[in-house]
Protein backbone atom coordinates (compact mmCIF):
# COMPACT_ATOMS: atom_id res chain seq x y z
CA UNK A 1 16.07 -4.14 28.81
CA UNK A 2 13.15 -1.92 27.57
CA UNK A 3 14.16 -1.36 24.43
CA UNK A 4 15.47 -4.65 23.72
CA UNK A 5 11.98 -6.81 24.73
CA UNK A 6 9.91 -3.92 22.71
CA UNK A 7 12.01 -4.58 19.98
CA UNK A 8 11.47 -8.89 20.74
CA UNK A 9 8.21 -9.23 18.80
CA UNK A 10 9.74 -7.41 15.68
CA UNK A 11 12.54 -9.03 15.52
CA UNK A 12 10.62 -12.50 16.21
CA UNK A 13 8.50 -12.13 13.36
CA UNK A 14 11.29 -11.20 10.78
CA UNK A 15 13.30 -14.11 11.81
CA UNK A 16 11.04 -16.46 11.45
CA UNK A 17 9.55 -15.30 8.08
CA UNK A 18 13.05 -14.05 6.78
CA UNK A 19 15.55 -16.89 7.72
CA UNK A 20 13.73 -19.89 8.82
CA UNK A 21 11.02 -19.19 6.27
CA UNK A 22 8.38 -19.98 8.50
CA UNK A 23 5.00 -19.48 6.88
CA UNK A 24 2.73 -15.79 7.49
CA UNK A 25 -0.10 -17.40 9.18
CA UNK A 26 2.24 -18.87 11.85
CA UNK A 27 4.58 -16.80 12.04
CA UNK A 28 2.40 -13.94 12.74
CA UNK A 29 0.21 -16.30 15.60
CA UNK A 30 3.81 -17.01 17.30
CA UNK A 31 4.98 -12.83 17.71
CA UNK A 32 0.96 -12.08 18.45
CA UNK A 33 1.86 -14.83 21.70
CA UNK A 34 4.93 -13.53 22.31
CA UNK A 35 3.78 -9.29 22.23
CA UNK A 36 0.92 -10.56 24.66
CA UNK A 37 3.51 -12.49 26.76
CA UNK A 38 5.49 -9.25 27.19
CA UNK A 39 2.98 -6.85 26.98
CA UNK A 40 1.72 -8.39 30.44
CA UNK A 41 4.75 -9.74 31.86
CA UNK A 42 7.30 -6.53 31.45
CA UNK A 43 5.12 -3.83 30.64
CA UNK A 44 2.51 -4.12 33.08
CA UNK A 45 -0.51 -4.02 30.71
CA UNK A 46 -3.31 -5.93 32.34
CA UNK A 47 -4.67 -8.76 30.81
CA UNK A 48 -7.95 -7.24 30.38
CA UNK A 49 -6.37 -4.24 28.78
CA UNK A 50 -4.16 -6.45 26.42
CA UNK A 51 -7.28 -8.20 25.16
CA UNK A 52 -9.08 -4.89 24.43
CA UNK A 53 -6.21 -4.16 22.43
CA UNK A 54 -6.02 -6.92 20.42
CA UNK A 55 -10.14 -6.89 20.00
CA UNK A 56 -9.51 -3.27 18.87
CA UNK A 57 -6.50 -4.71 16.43
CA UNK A 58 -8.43 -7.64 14.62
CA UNK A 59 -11.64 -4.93 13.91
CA UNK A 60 -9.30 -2.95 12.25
CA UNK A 61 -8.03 -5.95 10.01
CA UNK A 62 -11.34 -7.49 9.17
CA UNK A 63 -12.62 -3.98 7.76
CA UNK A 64 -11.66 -2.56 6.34
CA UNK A 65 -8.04 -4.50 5.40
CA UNK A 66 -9.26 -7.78 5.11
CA UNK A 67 -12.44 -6.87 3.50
CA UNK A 68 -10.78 -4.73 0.81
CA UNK A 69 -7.92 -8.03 0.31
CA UNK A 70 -11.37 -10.01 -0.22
CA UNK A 71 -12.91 -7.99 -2.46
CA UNK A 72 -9.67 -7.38 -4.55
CA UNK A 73 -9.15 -10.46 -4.83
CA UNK A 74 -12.94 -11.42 -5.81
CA UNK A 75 -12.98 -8.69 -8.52
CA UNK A 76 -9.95 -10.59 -10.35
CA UNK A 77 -12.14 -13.89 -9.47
CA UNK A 78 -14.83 -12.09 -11.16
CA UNK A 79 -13.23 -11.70 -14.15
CA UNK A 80 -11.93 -15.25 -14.43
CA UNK A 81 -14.93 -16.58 -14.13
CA UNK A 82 -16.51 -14.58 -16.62
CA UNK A 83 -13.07 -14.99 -19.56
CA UNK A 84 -13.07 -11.28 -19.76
CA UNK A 85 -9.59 -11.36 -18.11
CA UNK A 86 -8.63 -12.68 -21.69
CA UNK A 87 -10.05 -9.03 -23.34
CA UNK A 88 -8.17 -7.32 -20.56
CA UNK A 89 -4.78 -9.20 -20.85
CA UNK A 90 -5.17 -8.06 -24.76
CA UNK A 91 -5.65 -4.81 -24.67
CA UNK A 92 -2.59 -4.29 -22.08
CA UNK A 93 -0.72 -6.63 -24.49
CA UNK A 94 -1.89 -4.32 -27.49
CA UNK A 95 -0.71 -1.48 -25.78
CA UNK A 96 3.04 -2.46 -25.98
CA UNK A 97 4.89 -5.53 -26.77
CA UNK A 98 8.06 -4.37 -24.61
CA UNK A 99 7.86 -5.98 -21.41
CA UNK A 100 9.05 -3.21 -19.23
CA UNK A 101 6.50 -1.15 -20.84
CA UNK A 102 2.98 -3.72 -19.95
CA UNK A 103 4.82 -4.39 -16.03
CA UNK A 104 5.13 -0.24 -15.35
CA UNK A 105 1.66 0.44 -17.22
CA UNK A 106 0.36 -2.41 -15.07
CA UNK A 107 2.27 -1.85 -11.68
CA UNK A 108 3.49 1.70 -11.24
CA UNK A 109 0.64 3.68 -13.76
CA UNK A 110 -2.86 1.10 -12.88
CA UNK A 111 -1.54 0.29 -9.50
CA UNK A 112 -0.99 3.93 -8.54
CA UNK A 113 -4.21 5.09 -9.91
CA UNK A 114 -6.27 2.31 -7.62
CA UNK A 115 -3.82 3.33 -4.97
CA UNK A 116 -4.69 7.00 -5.07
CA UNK A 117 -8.08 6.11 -5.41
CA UNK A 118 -8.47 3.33 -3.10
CA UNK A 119 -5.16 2.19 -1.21
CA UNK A 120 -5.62 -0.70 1.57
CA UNK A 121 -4.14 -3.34 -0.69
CA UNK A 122 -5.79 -3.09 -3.87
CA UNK A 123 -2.89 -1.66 -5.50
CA UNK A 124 -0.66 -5.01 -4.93
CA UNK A 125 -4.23 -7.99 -4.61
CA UNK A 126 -4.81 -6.52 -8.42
CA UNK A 127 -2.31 -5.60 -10.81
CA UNK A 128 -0.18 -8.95 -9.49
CA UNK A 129 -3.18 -10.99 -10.72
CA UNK A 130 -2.96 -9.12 -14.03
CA UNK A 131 0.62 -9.89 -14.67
CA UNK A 132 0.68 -13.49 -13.33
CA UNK A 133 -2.61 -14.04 -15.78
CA UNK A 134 -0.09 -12.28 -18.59
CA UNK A 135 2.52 -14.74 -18.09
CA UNK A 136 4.72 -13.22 -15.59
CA UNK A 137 6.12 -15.47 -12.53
CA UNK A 138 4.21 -15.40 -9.33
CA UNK A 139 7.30 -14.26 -7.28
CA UNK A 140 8.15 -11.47 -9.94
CA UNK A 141 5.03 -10.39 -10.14
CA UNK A 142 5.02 -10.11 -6.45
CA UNK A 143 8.01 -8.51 -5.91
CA UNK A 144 7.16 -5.81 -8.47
CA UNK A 145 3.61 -4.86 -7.55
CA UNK A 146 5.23 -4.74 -3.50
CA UNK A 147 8.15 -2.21 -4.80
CA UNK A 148 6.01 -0.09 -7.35
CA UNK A 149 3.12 0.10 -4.13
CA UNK A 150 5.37 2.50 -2.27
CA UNK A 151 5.71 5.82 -3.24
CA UNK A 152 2.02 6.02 -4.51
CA UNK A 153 0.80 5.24 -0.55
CA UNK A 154 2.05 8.67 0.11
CA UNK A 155 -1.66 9.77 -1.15
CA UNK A 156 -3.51 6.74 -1.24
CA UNK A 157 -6.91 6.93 -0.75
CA UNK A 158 -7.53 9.85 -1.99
CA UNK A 159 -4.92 11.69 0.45
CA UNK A 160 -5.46 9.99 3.60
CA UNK A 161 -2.37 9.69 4.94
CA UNK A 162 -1.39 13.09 4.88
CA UNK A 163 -4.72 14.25 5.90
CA UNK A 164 -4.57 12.36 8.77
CA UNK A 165 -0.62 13.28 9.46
CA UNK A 166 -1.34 16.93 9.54
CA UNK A 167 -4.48 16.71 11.86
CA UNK A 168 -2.70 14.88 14.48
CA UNK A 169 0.37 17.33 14.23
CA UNK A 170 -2.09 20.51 13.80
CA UNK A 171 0.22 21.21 10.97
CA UNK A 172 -0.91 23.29 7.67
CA UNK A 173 -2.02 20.19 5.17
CA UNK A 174 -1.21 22.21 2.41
CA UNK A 175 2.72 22.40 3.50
CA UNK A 176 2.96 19.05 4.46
CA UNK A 177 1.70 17.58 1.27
CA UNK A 178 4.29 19.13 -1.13
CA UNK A 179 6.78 18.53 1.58
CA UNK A 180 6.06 14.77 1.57
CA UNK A 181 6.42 14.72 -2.49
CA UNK A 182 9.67 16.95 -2.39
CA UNK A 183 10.99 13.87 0.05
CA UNK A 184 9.90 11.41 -2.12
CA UNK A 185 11.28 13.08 -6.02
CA UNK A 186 14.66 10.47 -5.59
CA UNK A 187 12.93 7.63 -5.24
CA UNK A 188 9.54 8.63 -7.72
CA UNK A 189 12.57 8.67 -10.27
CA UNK A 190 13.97 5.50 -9.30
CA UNK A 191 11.31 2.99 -8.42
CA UNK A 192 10.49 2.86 -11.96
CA UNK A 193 13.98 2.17 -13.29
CA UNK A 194 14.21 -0.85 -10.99
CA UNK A 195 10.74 -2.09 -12.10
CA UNK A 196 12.31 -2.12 -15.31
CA UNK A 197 15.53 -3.35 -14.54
CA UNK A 198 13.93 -5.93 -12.39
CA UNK A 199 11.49 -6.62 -15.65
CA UNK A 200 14.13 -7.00 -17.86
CA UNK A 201 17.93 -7.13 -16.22
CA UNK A 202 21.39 -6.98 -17.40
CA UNK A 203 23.59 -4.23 -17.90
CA UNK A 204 22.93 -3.82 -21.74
CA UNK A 205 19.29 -3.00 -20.64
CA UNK A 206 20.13 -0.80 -18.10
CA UNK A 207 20.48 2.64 -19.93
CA UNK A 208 16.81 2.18 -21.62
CA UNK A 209 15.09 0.96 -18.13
CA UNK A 210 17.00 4.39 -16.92
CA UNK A 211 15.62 6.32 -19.68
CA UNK A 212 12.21 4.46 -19.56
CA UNK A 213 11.82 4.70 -16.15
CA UNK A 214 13.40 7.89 -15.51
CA UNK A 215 11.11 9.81 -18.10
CA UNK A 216 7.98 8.18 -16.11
CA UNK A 217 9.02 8.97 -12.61
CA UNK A 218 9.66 12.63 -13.89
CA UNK A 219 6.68 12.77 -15.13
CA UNK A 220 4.82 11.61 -12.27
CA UNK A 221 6.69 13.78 -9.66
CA UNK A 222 6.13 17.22 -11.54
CA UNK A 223 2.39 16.18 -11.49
CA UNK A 224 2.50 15.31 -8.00
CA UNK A 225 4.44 18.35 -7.24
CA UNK A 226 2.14 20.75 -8.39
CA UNK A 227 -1.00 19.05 -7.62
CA UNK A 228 0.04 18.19 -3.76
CA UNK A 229 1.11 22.94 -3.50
CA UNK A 230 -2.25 24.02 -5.64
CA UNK A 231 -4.69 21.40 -5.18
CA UNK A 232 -4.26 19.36 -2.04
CA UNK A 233 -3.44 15.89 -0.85
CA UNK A 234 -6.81 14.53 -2.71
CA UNK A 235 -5.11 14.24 -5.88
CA UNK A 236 -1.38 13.89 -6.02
CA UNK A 237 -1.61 9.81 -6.66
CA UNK A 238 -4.68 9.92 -8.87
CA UNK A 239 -3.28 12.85 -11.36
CA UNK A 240 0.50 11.52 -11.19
CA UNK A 241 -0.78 7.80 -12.14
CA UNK A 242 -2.85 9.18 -15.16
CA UNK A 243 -0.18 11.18 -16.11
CA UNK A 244 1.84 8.16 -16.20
CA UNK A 245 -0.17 6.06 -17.87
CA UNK A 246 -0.53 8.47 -20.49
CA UNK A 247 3.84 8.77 -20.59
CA UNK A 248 3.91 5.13 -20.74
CA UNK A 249 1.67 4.50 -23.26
CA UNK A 250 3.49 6.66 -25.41
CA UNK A 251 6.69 5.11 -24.80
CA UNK A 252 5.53 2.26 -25.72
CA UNK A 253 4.51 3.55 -29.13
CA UNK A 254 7.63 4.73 -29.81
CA UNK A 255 9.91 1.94 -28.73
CA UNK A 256 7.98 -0.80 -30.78
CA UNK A 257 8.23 1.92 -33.94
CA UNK A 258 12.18 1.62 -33.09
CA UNK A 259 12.24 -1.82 -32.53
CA UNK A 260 10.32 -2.86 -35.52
CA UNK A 261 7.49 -4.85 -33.30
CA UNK A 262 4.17 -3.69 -33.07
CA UNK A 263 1.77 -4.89 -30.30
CA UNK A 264 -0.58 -7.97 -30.85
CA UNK A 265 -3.17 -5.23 -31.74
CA UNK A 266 -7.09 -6.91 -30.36
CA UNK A 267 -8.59 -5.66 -33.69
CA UNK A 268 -11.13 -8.23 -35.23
CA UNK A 269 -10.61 -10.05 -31.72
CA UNK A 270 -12.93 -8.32 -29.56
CA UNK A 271 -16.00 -5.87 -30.49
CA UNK A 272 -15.88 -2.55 -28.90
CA UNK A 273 -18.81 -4.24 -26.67
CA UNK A 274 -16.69 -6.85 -25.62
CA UNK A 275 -14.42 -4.28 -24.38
CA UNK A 276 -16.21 -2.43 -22.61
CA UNK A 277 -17.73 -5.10 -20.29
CA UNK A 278 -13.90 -6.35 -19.71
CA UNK A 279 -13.74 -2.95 -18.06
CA UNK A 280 -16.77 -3.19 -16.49
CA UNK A 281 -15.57 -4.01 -13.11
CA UNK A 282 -12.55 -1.87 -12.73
CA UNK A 283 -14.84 0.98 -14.35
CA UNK A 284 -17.77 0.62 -11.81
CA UNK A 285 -14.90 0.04 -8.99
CA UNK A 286 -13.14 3.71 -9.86
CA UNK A 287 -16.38 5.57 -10.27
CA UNK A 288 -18.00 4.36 -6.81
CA UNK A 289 -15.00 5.00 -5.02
CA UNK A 290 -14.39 8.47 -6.85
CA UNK A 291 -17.87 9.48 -6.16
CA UNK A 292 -17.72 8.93 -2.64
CA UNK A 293 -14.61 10.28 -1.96
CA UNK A 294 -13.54 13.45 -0.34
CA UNK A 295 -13.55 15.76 -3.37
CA UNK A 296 -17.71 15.32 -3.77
CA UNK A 297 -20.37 16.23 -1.58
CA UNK A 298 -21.81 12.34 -1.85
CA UNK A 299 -19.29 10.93 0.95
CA UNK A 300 -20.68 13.19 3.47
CA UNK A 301 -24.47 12.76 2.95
CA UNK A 302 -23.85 8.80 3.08
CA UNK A 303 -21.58 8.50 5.94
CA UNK A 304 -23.88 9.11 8.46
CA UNK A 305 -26.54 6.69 7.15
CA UNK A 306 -25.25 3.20 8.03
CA UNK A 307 -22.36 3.73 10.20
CA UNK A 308 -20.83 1.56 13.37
CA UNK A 309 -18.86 3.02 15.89
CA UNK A 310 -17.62 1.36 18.95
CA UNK A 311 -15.75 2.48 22.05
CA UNK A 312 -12.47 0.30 23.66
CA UNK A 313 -11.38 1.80 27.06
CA UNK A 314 -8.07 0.51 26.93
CA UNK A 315 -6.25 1.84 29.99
CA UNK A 316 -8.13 5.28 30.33
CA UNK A 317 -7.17 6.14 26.49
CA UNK A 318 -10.55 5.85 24.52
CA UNK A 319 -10.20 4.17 21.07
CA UNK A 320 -12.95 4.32 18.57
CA UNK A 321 -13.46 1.73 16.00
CA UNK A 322 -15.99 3.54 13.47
CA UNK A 323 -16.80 2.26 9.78
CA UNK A 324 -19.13 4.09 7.07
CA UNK A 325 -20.12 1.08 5.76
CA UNK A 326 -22.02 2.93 2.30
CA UNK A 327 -18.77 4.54 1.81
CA UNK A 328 -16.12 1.80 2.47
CA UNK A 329 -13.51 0.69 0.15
CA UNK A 330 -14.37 -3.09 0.40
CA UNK A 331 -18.16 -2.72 -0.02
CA UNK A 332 -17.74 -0.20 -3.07
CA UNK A 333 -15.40 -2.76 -4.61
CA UNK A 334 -17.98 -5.71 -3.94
CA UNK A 335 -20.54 -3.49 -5.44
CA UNK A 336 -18.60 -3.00 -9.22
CA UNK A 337 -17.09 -6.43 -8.64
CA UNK A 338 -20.40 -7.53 -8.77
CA UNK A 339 -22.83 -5.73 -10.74
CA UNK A 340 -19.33 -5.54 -13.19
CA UNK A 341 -19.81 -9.48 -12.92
CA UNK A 342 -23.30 -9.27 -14.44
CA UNK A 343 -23.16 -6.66 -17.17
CA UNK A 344 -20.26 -9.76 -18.15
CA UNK A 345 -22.72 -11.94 -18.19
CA UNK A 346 -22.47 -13.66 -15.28
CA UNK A 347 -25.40 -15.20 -13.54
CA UNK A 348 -25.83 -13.91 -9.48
CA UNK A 349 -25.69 -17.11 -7.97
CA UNK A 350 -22.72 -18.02 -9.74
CA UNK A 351 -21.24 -14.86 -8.41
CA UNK A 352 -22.07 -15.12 -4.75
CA UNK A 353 -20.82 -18.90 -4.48
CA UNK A 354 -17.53 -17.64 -5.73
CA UNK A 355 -17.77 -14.92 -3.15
CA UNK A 356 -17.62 -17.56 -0.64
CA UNK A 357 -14.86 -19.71 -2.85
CA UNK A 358 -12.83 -16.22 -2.75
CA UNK A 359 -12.91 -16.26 1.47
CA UNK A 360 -11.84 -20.10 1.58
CA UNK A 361 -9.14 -19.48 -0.61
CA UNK A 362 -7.65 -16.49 1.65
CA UNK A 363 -8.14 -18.23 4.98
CA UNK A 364 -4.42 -18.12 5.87
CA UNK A 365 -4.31 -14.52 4.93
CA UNK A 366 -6.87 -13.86 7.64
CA UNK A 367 -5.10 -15.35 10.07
CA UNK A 368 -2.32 -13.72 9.27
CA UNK A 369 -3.63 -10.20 8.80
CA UNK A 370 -5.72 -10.19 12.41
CA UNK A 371 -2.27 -11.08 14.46
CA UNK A 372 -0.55 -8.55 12.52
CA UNK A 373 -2.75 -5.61 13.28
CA UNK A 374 -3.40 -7.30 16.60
CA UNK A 375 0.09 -7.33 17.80
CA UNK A 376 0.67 -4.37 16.76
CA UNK A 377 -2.12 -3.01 18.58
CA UNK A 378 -0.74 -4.32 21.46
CA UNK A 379 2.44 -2.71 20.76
CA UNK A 380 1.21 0.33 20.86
CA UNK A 381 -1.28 0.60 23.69
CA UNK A 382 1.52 -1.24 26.12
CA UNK A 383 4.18 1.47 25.17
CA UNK A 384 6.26 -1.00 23.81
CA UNK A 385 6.23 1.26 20.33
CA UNK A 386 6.77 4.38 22.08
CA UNK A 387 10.14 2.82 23.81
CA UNK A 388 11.91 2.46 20.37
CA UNK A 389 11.07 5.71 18.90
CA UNK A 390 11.87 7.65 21.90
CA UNK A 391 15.24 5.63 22.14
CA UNK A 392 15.82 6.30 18.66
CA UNK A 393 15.52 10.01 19.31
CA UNK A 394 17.49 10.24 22.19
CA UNK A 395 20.57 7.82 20.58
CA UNK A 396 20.72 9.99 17.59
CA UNK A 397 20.48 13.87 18.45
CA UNK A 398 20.81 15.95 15.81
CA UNK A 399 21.59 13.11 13.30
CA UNK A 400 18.05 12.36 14.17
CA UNK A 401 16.57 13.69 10.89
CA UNK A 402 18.90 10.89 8.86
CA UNK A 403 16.34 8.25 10.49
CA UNK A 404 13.51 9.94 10.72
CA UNK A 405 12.10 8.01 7.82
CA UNK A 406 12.98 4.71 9.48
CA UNK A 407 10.50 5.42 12.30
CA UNK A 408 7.82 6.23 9.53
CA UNK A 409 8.86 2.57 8.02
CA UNK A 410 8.60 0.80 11.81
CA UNK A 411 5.14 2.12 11.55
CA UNK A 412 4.45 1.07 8.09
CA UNK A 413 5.88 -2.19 8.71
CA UNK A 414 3.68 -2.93 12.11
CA UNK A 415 0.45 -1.64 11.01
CA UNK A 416 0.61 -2.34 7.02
CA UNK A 417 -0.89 1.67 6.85
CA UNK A 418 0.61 4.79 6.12
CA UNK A 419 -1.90 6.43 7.86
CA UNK A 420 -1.57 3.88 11.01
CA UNK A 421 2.25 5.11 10.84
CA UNK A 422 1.40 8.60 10.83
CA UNK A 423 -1.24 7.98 13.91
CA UNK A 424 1.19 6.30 16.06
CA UNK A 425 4.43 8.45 15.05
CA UNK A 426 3.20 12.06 13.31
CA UNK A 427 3.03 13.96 17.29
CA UNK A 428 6.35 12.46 17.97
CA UNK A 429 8.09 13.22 14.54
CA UNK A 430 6.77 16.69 15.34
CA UNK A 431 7.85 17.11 18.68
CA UNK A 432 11.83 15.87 18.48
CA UNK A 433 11.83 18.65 15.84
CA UNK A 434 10.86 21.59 18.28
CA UNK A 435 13.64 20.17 21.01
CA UNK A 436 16.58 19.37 17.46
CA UNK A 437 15.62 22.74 16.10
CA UNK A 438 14.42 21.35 12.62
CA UNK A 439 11.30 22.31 10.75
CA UNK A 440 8.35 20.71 12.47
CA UNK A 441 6.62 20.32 8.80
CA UNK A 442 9.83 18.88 7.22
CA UNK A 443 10.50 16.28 10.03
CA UNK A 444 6.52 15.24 9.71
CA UNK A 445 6.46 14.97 6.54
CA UNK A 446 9.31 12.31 6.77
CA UNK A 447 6.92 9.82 8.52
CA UNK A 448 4.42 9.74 5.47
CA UNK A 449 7.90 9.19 3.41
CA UNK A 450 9.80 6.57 5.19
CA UNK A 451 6.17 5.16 5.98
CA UNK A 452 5.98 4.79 2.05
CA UNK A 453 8.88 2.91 2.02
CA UNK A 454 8.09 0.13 5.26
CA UNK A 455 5.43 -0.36 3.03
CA UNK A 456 7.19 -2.85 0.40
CA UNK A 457 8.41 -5.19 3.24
CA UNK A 458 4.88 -4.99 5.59
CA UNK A 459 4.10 -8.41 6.82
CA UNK A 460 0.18 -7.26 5.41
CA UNK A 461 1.65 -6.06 2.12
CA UNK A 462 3.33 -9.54 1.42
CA UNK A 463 0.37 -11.62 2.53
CA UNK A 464 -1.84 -9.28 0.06
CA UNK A 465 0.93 -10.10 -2.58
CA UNK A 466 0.86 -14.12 -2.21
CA UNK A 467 -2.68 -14.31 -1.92
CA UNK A 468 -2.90 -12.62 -5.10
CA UNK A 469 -0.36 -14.93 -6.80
CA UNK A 470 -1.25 -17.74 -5.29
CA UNK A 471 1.59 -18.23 -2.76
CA UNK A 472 0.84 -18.44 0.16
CA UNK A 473 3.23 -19.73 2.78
CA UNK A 474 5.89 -18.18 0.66
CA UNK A 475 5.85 -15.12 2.26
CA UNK A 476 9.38 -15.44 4.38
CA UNK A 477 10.79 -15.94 0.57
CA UNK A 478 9.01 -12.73 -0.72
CA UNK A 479 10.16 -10.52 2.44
CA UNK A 480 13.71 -11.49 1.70
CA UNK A 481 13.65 -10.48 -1.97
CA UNK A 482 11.83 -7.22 -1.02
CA UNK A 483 13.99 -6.41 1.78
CA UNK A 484 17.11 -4.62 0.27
CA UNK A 485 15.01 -2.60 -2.00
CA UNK A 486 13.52 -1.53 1.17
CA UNK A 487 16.18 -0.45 2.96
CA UNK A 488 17.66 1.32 0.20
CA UNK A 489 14.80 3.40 -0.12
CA UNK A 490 14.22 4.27 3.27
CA UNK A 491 18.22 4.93 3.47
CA UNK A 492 18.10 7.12 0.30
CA UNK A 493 15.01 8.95 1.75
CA UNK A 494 16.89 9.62 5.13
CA UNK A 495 19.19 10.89 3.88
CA UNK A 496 16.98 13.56 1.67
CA UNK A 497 15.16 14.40 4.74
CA UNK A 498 18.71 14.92 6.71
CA UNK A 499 20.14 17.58 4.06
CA UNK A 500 17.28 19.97 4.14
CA UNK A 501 15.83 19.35 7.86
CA UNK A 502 17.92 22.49 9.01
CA UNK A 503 17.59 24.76 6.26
């Protein structure tokens, strides 16, 4: 009976969203009722308790997920409202005229790169804008920046995950990190072939998109590879998404020479000035957040300076809610969206009323996103997410490694964070592995990887997507398209995990 009400709200949600198509913003405020309902009734949270936790759970989604959604979002705004989305859509158009070619450069080599840089939804909010404003469907465009925003969260933000992973294991971060990539080399190869196969399909495309997309995800795991053993976590997603922009740039070189097209070209269109201020936002965007992040000095000196922290008591088990406000990803991406805004000529008022036009338009997204995190939360704090891992370990023995990564996705799919996953899973992952006799680091390390892959079909990921592309209220439609792809690559990683956990 425990493990079948913990396992209620889950199932709740992904009914309603996956068969009866039931829109995000309701479907989330129904299974946030529901987790309270049982959280109480069965699991003997009090009241009180349960109302910390969900307090504690809607914090968490306004900043920094919500704010960085807003912000994404308003830095593609931005750029509408100042026509420089025409340079931009140009000079990605220049690049290549093969289609597979603009969606991988757009999804898996841009989208990585803000992912390593800044994770927390930028890396699905923007590159889906970019390809619906290049002509691409809204439910493609989806779907493709949702599957290509998986493997890249290994990193994200500039190696948080596994930073976080191996403090709350006490674990050596420098083994886990290459672990996590060695986890993740099937499906670094693959994700890109089924961008392209997804980008264009049939089975007289398929050997290119294998050769296309192969030659990219090799590229980007041997950079990962070697920066996650001799550098750190920092930089796996940041070097292996310029590497692959660089791959894929060339590709694209060389299949329009063999195809006999060349790209548009944006010569005589736009002055190198003109240029320059199209990048203007993205530019400022990548330097702020580079410049605070962990690898300089800068983060440090500023944290301290305008920072919140609050305390929830919830049960005895102290939860702190702290933000850096001069270093958080939201603010730095308000900051280049809008001093980007004005070296594009845009006037400030202008800019701060479609600030406010940017928050109207994602009012079902907040809904949404505060009774996701907040049921969650609840989930957590009332046990109710300890019941089905536990069960899990105990119904699977030594097969246990094969579904390791599904835990990691659970946690990925509740919280929308790979580090959230890695909080509420990483000690446990680590301690069925002292009583199966596998390698602590190894069996870890699989959270961060099936994490990466709960990550396509998170309730938070798909309302980032239709927000983005203007759907929302299609989100049940989204999940179901995403699903399979998700399964298959939590499956695939499983089973990676299960062949090396005793060796």
């Amino acid at each position: 009976m425990d493990i079948l009400l913990a396992l209620l709200p889950i199932l709740i949600l992904i009914v309603l969203m996956g068969v009866f198509k039931v829109s995000g913003d309701r479907s989330s405020l129904v299974t946030l009722i529901a987790t309270i309902v049982i959280a109480v009734w069965y699991f003997d949270q009090p009241l009180q308790q349960t109302s910390l936790s969900f307090f504690y759970g809607a914090l968490k989604a306004l900043v920094p997920i919500l704010l960085i959604i807003l912000m994404a979002i308003y830095s593609y705004n931005v750029l509408l409202h100042t026509g420089k989305i025409e340079v931009l859509k140009a000079q990605f158009s220049s690049i290549s005229s093969n289609k597979c070619i603009q969606v991988l450069l757009i999804t898996w080599g841009f989208g990585g790169l803000l992912e390593g840089m800044a994770g927390f939804g930028t890396a699905v909010a923007i590159p889906a804008a970019i390809l619906i404003s290049l002509g691409f469907r809204p439910g493609f465009s989806a779907l493709v920046s949702l599957i290509a925003n998986s493997v890249p969260t290994a990193f994200g933000a500039v190696g948080v995950p596994v930073i976080v992973l191996a403090e709350e294991t006490a674990l050596d971060v420098m083994e886990v990190a290459p672990a996590v990539v060695a986890q993740l080399s099937v499906t670094m190869l693959l994700v890109p072939v089924v961008i392209a196969q997804l980008t264009v399909p049939g089975w007289k495309a398929l050997p290119r998109n294998i050769l296309i997309g192969g030659v990219i995800g090799a590229v980007s795991l041997a950079v990962q590879y070697l920066a996650a053993k001799y550098i750190g976590p920092e930089t796996p997603a940041i070097l292996g998404s310029v590497a692959a922009i660089a791959v894929i740039i060339l590709l694209g070189r060389i299949l329009d020479r063999k195809s006999g097209r060349e790209a548009s070209g944006i010569n005589g269109r736009y002055s190198g000035r003109q240029m320059i201020q199209a990048w203007a936002v993205y530019a400022l965007i990548m330097v702020l957040i580079l410049l605070t992040s962990p690898l300089l000095p800068l983060r440090d000196i500023l944290a301290p300076i305008a920072e919140t922290s609050i305390d929830f008591n919830i049960g005895g088990d102290i939860r702190t809610y702290s933000v850096q406000w001069l270093t958080q990803g939201g603010i730095l991406l308000f900051i280049g969206s809008f001093i980007g805004g004005l070296l594009q000529g845009g006037k400030a008022g202008a800019l701060l009323l479609l600030l406010w036009k940017s928050t109207v338009q994602l009012k079902k997204t907040f809904i949404t996103v505060i009774c996701l995190v907040g049921f969650s939360s609840i989930m957590e704090t009332s046990g109710m997410i300890n019941t089905l891992a536990v069960a899990l370990a105990a119904a699977t023995g030594t097969l246990y490694p094969l579904f390791a990564p599904a835990i990691g996705a659970i946690g990925t799919f509740l919280t929308g964070s790979d580090t959230s996953a890695n909080i509420l899973f990483g000690k446990l992952q680590a301690g069925v592995a002292g009583h199966i006799g596998a390698d602590p680091v190894w069996l870890s390390a699989a959270n961060t990887a099936g994490a990466t892959g709960g990550k396509i079909i998170s309730p938070q990921s798909i309302a980032i997507a239709t927000s983005a592309c203007g759907q929302q209220g299609q989100e049940g439609k989204i999940l179901k398209s995403a699903i399979l792809y998700a399964l298959g690559y939590v499956i695939i990683t499983g089973v990676i995990v299960y062949i090396f956990a005793y060796a």
